[in-house]
Protein backbone atom coordinates (compact mmCIF):
# COMPACT_ATOMS: atom_id res chain seq x y z
CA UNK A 1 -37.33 84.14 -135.16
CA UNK A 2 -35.39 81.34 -133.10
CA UNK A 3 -32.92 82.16 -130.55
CA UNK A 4 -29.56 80.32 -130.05
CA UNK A 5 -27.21 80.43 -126.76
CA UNK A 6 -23.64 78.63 -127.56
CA UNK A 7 -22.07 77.90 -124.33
CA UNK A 8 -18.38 76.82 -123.63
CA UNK A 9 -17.20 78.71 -126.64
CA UNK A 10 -13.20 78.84 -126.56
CA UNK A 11 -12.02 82.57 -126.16
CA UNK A 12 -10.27 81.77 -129.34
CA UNK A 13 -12.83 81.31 -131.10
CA UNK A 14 -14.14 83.77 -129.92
CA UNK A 15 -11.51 86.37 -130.80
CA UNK A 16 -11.26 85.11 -134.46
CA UNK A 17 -15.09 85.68 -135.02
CA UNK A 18 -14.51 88.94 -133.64
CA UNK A 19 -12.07 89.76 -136.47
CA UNK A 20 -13.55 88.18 -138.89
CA UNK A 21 -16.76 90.16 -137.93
CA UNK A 22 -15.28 93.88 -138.05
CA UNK A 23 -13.62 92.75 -141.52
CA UNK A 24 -16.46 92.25 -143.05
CA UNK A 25 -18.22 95.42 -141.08
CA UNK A 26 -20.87 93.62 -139.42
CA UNK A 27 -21.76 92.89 -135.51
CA UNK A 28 -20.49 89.64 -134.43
CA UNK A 29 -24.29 88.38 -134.07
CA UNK A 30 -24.11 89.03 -137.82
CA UNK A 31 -21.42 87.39 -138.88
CA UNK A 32 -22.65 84.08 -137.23
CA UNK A 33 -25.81 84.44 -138.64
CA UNK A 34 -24.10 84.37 -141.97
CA UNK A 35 -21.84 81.31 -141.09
CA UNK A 36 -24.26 79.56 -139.88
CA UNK A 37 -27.01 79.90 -143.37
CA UNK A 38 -24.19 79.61 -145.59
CA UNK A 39 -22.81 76.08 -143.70
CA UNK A 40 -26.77 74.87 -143.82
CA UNK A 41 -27.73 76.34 -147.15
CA UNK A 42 -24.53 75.27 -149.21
CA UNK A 43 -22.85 78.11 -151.53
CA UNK A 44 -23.90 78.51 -154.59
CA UNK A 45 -23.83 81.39 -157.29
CA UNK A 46 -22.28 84.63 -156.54
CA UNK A 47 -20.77 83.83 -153.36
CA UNK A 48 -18.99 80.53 -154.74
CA UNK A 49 -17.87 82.84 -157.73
CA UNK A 50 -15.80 84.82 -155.28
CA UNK A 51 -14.81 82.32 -153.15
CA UNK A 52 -13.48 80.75 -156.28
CA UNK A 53 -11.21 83.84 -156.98
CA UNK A 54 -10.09 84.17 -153.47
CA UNK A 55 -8.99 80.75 -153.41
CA UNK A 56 -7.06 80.63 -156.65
CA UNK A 57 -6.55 84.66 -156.76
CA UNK A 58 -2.67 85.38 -157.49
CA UNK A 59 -2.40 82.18 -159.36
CA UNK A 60 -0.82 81.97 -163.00
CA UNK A 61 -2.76 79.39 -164.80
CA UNK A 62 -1.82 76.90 -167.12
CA UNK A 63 -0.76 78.01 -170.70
CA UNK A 64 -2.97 76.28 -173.35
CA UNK A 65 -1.73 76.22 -177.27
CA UNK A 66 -4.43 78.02 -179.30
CA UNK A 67 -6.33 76.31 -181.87
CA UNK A 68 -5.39 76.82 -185.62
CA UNK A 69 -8.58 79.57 -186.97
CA UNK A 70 -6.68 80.45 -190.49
CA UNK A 71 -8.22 77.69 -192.44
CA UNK A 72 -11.27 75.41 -191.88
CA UNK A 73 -10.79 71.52 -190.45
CA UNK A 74 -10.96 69.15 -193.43
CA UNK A 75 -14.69 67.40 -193.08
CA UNK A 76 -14.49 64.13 -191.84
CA UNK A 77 -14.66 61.11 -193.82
CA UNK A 78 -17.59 58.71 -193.99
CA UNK A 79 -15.71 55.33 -195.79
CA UNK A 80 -16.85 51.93 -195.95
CA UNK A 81 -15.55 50.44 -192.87
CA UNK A 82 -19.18 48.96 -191.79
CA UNK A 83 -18.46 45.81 -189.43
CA UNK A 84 -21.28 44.21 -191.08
């Protein structure tokens, strides 16, 4: 495995990765790991699913009018209108 010294980091950056670090109960060496593979690898499946409903968590949605289901469509209609 690589090793990787950041230098000049501002202490407030610092201080946030700290926090962010002991919320999700990991080491701060951790958490930077994970920053850093999920900024090169993209996010994709499970992780974008929650992302997803953090983002738009506490949201109320859009109210859509259900489709009729009591009777079937009529079929469509095949007529002579050929442009030939």
């Amino acid at each position: 495995m690589a090793t990787l010294t950041i230098r000049n980091l501002d202490d407030e950056v610092k201080a946030r990765l700290r926090v962010r670090a002991a919320t999700h109960g990991r080491s701060m060496e951790e958490e930077v790991r994970a920053i850093l593979k999920r900024a090169v690898n993209g996010v994709t499946g499970p992780d974008l699913w929650a992302m997803s409903r953090q983002l738009f968590s506490g949201e109320d949605g859009v109210e859509l009018e259900h489709p009729r289901r009591d009777q079937d469509r009529a079929p469509p209609q095949f007529g002579d209108g050929s442009t030939e």
